[in-house]
PDB file of N, CA and C in Angstrom:
ATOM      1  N   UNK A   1      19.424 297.284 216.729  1.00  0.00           N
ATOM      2  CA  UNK A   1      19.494 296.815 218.093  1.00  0.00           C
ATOM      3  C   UNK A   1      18.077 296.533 218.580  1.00  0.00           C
ATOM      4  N   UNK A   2      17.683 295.501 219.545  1.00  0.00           N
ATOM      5  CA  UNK A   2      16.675 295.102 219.822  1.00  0.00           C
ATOM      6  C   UNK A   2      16.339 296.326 221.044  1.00  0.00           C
ATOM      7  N   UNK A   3      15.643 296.317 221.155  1.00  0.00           N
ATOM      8  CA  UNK A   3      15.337 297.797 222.398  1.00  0.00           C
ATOM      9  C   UNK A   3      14.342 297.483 223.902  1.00  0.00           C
ATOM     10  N   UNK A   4      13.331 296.749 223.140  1.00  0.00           N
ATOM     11  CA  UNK A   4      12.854 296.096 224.396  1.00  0.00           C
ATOM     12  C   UNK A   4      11.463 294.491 223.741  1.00  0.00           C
ATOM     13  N   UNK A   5      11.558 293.929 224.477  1.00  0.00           N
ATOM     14  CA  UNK A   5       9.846 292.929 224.454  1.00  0.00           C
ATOM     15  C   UNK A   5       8.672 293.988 224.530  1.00  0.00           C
ATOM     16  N   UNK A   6       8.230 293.199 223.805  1.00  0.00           N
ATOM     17  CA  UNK A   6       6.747 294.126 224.289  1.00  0.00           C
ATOM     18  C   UNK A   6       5.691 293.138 223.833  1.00  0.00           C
ATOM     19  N   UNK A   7       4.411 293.159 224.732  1.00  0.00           N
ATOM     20  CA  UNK A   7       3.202 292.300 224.512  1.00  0.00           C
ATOM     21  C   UNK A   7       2.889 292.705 223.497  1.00  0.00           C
ATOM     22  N   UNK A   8       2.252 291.386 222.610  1.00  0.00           N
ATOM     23  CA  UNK A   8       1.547 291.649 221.281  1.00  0.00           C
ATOM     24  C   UNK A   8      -0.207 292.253 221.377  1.00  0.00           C
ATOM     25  N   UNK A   9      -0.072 292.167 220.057  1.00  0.00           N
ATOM     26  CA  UNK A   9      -1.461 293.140 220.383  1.00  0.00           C
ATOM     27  C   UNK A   9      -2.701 292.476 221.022  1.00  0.00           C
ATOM     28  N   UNK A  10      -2.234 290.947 220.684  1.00  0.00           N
ATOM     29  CA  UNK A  10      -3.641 289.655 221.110  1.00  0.00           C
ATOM     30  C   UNK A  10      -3.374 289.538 222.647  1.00  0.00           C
ATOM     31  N   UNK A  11      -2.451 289.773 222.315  1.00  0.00           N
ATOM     32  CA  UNK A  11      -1.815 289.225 224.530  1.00  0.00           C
ATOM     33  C   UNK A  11      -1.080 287.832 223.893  1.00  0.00           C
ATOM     34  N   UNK A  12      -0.985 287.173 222.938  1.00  0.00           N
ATOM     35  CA  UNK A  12      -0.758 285.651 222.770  1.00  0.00           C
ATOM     36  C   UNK A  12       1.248 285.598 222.895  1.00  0.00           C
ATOM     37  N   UNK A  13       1.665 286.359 223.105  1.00  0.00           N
ATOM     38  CA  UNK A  13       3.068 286.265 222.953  1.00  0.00           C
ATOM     39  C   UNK A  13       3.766 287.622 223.049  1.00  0.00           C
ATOM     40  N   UNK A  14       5.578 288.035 223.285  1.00  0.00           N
ATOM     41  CA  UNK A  14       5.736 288.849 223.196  1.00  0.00           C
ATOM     42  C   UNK A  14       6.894 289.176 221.897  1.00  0.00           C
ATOM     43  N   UNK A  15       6.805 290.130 221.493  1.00  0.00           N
ATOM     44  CA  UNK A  15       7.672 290.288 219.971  1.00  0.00           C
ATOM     45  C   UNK A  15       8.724 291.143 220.612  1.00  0.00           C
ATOM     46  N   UNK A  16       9.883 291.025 219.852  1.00  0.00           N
ATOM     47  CA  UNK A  16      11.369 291.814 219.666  1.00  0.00           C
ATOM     48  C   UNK A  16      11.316 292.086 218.812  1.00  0.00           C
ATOM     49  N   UNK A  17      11.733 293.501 218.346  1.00  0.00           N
ATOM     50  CA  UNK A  17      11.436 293.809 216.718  1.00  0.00           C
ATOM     51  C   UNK A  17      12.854 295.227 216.679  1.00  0.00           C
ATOM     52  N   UNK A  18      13.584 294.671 216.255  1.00  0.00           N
ATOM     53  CA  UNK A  18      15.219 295.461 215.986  1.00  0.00           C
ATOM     54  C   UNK A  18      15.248 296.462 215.183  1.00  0.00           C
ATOM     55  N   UNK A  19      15.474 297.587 215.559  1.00  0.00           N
ATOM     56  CA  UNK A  19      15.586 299.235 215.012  1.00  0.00           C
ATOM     57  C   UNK A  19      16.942 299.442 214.767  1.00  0.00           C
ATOM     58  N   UNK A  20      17.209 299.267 213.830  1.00  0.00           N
ATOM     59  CA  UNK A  20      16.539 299.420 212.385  1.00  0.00           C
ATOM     60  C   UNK A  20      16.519 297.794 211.885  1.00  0.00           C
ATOM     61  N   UNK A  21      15.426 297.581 210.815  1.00  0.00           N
ATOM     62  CA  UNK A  21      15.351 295.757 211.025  1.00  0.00           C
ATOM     63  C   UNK A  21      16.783 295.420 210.526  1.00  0.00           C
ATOM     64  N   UNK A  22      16.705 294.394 210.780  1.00  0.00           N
ATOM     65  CA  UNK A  22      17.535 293.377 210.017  1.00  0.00           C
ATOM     66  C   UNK A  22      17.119 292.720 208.513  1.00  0.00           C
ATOM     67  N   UNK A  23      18.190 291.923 208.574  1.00  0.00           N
ATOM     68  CA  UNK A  23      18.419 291.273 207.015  1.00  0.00           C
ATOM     69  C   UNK A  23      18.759 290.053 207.434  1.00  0.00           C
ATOM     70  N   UNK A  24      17.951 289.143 207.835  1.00  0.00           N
ATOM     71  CA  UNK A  24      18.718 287.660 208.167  1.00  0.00           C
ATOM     72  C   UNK A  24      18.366 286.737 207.137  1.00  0.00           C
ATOM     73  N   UNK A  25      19.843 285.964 207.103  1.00  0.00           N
ATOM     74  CA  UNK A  25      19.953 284.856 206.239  1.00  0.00           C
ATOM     75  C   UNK A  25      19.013 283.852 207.024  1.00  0.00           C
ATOM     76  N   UNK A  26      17.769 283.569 206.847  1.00  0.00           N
ATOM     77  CA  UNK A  26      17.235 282.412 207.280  1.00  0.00           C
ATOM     78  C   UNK A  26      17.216 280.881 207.048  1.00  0.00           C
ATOM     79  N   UNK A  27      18.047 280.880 205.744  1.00  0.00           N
ATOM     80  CA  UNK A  27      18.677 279.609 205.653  1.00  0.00           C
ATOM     81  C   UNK A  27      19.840 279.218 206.900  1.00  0.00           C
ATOM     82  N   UNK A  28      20.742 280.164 207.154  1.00  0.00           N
ATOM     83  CA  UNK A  28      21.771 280.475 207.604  1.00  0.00           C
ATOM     84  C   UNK A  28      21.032 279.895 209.165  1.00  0.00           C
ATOM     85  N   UNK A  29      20.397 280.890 209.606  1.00  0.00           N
ATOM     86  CA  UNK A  29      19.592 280.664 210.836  1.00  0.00           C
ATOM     87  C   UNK A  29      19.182 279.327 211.083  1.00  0.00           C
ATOM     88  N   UNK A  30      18.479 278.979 210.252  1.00  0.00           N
ATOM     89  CA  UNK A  30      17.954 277.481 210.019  1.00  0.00           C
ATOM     90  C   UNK A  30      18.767 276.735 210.689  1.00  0.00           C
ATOM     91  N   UNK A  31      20.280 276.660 210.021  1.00  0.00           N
ATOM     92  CA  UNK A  31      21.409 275.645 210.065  1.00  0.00           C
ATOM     93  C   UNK A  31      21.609 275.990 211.482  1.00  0.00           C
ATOM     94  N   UNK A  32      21.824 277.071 211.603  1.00  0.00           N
ATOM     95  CA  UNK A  32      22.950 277.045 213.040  1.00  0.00           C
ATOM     96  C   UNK A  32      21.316 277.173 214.216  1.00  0.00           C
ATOM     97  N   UNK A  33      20.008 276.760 213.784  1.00  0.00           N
ATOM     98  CA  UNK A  33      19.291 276.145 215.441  1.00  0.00           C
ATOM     99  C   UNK A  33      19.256 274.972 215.430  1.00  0.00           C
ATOM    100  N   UNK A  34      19.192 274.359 214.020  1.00  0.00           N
ATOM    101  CA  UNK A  34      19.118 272.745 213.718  1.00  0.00           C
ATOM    102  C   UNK A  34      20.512 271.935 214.359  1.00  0.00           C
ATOM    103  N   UNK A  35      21.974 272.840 214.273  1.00  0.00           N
ATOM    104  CA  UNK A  35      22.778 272.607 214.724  1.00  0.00           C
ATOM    105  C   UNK A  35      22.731 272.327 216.168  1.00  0.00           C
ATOM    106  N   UNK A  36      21.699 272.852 216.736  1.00  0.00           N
ATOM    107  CA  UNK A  36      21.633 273.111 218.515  1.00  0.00           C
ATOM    108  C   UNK A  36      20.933 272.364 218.873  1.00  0.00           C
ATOM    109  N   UNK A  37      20.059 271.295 217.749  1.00  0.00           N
ATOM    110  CA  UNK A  37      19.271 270.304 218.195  1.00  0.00           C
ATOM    111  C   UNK A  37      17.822 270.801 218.361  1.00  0.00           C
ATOM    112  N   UNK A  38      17.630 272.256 217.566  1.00  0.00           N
ATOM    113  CA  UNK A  38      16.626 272.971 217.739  1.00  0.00           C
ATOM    114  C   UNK A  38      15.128 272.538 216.333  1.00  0.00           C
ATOM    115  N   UNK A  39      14.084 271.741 216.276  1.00  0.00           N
ATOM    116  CA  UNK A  39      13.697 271.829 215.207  1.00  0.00           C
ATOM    117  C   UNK A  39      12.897 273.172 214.774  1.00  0.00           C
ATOM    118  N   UNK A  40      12.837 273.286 213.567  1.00  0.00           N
ATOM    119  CA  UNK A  40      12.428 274.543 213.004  1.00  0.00           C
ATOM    120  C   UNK A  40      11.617 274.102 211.787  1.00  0.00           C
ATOM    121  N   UNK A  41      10.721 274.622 211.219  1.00  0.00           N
ATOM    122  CA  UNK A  41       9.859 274.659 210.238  1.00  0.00           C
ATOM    123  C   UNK A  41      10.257 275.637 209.459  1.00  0.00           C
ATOM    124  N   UNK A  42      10.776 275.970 208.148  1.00  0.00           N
ATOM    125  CA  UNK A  42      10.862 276.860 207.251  1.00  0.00           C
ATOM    126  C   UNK A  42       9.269 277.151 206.309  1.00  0.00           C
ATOM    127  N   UNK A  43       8.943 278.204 206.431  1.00  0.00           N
ATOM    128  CA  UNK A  43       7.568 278.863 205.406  1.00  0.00           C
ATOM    129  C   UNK A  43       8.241 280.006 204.814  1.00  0.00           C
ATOM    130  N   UNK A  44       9.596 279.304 204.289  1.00  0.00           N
ATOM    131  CA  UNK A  44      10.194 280.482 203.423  1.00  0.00           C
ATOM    132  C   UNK A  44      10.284 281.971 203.608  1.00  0.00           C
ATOM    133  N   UNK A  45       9.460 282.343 204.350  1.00  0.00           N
ATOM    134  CA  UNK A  45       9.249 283.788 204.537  1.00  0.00           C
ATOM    135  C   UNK A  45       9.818 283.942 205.970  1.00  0.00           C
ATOM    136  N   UNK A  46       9.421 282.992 207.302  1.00  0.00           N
ATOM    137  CA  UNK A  46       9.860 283.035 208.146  1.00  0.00           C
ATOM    138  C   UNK A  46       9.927 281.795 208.463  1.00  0.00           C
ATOM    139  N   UNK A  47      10.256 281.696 209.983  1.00  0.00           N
ATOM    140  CA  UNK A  47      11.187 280.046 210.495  1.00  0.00           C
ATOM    141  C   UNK A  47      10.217 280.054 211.819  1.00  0.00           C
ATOM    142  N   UNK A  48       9.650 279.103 212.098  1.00  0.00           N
ATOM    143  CA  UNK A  48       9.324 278.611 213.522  1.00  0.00           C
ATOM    144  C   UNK A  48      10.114 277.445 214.259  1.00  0.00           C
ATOM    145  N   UNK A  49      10.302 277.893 215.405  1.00  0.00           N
ATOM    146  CA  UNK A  49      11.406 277.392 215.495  1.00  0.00           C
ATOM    147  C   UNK A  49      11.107 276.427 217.352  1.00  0.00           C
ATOM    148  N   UNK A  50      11.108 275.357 217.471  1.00  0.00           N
ATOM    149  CA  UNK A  50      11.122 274.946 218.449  1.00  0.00           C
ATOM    150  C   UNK A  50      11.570 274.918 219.988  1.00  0.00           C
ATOM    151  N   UNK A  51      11.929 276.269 220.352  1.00  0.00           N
ATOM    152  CA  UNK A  51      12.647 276.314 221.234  1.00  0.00           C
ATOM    153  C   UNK A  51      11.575 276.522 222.701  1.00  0.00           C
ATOM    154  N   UNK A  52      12.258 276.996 224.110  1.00  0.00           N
ATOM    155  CA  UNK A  52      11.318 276.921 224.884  1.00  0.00           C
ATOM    156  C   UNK A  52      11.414 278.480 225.276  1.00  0.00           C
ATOM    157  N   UNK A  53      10.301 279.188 224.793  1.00  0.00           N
ATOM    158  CA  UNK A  53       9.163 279.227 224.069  1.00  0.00           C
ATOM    159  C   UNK A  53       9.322 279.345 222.973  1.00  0.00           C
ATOM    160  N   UNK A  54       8.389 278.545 221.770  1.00  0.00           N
ATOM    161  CA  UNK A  54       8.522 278.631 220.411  1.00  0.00           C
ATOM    162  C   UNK A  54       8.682 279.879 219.765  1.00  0.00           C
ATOM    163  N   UNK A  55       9.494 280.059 218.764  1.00  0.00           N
ATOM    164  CA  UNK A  55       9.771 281.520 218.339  1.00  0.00           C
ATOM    165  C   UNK A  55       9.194 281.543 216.590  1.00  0.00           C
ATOM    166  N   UNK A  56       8.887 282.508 216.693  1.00  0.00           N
ATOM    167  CA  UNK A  56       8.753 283.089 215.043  1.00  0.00           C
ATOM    168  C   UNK A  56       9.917 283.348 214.376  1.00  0.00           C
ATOM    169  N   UNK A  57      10.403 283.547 213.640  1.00  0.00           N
ATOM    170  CA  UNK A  57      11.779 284.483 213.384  1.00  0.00           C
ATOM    171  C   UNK A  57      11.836 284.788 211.737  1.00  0.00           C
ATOM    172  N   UNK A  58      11.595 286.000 211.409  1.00  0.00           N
ATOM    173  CA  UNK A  58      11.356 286.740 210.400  1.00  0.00           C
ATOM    174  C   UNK A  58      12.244 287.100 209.880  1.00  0.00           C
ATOM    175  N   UNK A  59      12.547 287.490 208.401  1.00  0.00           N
ATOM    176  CA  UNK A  59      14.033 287.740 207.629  1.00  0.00           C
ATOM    177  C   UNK A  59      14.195 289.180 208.225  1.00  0.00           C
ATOM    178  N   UNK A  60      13.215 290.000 208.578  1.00  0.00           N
ATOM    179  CA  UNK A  60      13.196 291.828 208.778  1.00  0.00           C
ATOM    180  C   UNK A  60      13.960 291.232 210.788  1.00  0.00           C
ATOM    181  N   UNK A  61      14.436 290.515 210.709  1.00  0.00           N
ATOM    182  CA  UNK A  61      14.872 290.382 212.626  1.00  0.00           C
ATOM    183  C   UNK A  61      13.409 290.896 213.558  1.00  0.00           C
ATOM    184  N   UNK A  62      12.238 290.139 213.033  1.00  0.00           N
ATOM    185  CA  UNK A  62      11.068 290.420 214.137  1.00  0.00           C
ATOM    186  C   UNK A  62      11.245 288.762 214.757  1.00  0.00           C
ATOM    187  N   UNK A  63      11.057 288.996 216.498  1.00  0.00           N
ATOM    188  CA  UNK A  63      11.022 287.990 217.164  1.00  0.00           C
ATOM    189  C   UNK A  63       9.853 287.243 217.347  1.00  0.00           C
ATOM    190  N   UNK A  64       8.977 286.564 217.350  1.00  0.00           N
ATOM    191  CA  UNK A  64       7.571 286.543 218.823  1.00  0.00           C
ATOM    192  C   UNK A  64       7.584 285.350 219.118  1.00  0.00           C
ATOM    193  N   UNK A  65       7.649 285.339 220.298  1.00  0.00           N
ATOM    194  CA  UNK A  65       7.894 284.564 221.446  1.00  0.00           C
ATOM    195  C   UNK A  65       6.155 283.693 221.660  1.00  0.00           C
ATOM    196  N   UNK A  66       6.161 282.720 221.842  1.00  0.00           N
ATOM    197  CA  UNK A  66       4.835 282.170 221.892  1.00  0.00           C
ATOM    198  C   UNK A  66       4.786 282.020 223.664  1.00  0.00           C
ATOM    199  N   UNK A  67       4.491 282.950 224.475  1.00  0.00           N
ATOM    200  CA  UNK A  67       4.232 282.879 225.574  1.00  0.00           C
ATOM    201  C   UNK A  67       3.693 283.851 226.154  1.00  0.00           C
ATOM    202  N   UNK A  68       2.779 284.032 227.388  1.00  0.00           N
ATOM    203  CA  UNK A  68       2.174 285.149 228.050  1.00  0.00           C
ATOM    204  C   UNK A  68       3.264 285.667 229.420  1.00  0.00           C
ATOM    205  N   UNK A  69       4.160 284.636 229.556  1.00  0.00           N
ATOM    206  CA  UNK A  69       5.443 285.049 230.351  1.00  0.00           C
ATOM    207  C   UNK A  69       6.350 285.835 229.956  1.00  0.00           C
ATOM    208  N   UNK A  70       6.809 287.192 230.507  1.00  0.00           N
ATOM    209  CA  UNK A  70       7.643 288.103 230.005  1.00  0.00           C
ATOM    210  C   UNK A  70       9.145 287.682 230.507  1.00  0.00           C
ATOM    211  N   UNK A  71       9.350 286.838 231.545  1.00  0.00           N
ATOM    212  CA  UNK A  71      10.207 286.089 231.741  1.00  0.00           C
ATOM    213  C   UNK A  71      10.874 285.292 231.071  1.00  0.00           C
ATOM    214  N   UNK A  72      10.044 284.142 230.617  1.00  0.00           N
ATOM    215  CA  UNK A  72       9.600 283.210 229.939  1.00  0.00           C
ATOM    216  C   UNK A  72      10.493 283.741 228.151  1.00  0.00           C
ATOM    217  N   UNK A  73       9.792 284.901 227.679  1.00  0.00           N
ATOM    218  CA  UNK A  73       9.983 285.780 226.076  1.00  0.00           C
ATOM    219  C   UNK A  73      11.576 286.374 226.460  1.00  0.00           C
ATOM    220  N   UNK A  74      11.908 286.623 228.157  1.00  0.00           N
ATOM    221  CA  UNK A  74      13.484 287.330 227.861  1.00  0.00           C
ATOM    222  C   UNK A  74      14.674 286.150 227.335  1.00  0.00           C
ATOM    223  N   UNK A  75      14.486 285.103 228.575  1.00  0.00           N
ATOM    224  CA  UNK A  75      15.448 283.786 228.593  1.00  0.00           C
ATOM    225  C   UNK A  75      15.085 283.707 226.810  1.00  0.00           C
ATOM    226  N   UNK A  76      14.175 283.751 226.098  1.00  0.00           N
ATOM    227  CA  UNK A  76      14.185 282.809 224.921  1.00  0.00           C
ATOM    228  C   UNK A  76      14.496 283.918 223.975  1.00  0.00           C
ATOM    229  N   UNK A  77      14.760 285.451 223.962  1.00  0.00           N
ATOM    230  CA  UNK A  77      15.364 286.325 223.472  1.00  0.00           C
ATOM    231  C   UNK A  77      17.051 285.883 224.106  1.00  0.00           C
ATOM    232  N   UNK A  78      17.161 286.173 225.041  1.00  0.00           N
ATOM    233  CA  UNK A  78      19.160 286.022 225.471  1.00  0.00           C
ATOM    234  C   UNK A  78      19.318 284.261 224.770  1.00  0.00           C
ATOM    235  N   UNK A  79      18.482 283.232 224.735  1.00  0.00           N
ATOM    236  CA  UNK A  79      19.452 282.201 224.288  1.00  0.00           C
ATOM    237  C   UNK A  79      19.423 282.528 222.448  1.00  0.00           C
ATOM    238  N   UNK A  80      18.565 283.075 222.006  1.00  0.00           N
ATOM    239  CA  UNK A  80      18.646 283.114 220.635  1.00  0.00           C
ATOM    240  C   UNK A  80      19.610 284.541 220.505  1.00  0.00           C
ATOM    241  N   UNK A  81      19.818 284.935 220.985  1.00  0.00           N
ATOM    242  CA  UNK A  81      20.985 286.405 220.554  1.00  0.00           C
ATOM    243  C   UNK A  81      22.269 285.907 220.990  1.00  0.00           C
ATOM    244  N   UNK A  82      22.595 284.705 221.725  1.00  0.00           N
ATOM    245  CA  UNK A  82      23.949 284.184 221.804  1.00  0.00           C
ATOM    246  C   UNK A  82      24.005 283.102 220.298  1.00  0.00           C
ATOM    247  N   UNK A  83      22.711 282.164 220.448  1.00  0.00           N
ATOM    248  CA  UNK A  83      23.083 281.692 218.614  1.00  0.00           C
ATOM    249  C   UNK A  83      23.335 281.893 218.043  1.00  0.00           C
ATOM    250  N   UNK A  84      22.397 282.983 217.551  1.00  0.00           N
ATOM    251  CA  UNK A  84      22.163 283.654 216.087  1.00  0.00           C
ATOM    252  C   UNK A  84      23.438 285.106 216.165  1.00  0.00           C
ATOM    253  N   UNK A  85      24.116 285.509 217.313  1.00  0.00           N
ATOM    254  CA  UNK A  85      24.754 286.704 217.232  1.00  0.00           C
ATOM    255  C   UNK A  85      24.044 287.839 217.286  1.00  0.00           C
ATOM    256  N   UNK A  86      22.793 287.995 217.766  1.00  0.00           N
ATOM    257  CA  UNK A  86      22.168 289.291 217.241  1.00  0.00           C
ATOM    258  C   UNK A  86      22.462 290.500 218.436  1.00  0.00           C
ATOM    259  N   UNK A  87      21.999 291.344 217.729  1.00  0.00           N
ATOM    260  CA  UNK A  87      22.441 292.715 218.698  1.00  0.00           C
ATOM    261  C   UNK A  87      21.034 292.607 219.862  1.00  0.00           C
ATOM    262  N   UNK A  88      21.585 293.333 220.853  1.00  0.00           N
ATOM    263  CA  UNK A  88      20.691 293.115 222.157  1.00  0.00           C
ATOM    264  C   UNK A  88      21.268 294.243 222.886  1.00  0.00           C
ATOM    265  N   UNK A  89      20.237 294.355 223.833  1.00  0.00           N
ATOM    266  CA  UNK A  89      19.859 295.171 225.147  1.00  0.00           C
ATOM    267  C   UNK A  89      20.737 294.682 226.609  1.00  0.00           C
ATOM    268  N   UNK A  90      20.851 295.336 227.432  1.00  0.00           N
ATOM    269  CA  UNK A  90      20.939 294.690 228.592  1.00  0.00           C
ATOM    270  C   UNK A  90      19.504 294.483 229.099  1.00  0.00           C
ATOM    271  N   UNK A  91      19.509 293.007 229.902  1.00  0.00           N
ATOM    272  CA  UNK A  91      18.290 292.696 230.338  1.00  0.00           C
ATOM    273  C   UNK A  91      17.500 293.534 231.138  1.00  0.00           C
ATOM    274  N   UNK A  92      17.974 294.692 231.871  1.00  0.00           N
ATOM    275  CA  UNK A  92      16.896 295.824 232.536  1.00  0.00           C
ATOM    276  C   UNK A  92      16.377 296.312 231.451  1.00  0.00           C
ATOM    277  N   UNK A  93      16.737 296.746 230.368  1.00  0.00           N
ATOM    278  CA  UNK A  93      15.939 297.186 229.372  1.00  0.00           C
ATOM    279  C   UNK A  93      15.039 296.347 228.739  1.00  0.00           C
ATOM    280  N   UNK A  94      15.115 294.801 228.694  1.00  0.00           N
ATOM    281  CA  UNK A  94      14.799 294.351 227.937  1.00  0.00           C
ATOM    282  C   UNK A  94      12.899 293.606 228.925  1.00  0.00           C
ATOM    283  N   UNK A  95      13.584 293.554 230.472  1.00  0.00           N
ATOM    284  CA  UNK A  95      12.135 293.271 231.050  1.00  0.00           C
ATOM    285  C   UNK A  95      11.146 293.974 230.715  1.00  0.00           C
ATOM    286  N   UNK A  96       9.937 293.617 230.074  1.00  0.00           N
ATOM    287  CA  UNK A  96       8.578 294.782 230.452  1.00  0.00           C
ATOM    288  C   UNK A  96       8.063 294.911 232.083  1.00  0.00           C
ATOM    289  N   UNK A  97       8.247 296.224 231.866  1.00  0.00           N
ATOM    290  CA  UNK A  97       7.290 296.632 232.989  1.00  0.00           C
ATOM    291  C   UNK A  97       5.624 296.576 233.437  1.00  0.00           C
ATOM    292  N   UNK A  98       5.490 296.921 234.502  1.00  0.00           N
ATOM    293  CA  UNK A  98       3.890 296.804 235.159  1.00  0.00           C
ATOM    294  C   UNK A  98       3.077 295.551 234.071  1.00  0.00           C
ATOM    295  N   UNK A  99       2.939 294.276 233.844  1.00  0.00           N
ATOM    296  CA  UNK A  99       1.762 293.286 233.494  1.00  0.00           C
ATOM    297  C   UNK A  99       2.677 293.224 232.850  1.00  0.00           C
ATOM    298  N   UNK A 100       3.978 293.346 232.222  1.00  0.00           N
ATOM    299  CA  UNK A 100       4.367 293.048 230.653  1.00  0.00           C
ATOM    300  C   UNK A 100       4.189 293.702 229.576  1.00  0.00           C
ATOM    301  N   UNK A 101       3.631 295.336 229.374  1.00  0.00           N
ATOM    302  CA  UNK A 101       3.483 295.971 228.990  1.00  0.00           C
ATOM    303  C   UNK A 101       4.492 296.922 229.049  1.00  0.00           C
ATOM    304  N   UNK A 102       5.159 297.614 227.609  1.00  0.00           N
ATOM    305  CA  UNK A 102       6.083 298.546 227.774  1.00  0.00           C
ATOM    306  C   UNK A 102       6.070 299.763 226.665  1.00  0.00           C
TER     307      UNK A 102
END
């Protein structure tokens, strides 16, 4: 289950990172954002993926959100956990608190 956002260590974005990870088919993934009209870059290892805000998306289910908006990193966590199916938080858990820090 994803538990909360949290700022990365640069400040450049915020990551979701699911306890205990995941196992995603990233081919699988691939298909069903390309399906949504989403483009994505495959580097085999992980997927970048065009959405608003651009996402990372790692086979272990790590998120990062390419934005300094914690707003911005939730909307683009809830539209990718209705795609992809993934397990999630309710959004009070999922806002960071005080600057985006949690």
């Amino acid at each position: 289950m994803y538990r909360k956002l949290r700022l990365c260590s640069n400040n450049g974005g915020y990551e979701a990172i699911p306890e205990p990870s995941l196992h995603l088919d990233l081919g699988a993934v691939r298909s069903t954002l390309e399906a949504q009209g989403i483009a994505v870059v495959d580097a085999r290892v992980l997927l970048v993926a065009a959405t608003d805000p651009e996402v990372t998306i790692s086979r272990s289910g790590r998120l990062l959100f390419k934005t300094r908006d914690p707003a911005a990193a939730e909307r683009g966590f809830q539209q990718l956990r209705r795609w992809l199916d993934l397990p999630g938080a309710p959004v009070e858990e999922m806002v960071p608190r005080r600057g985006g820090i949690s």
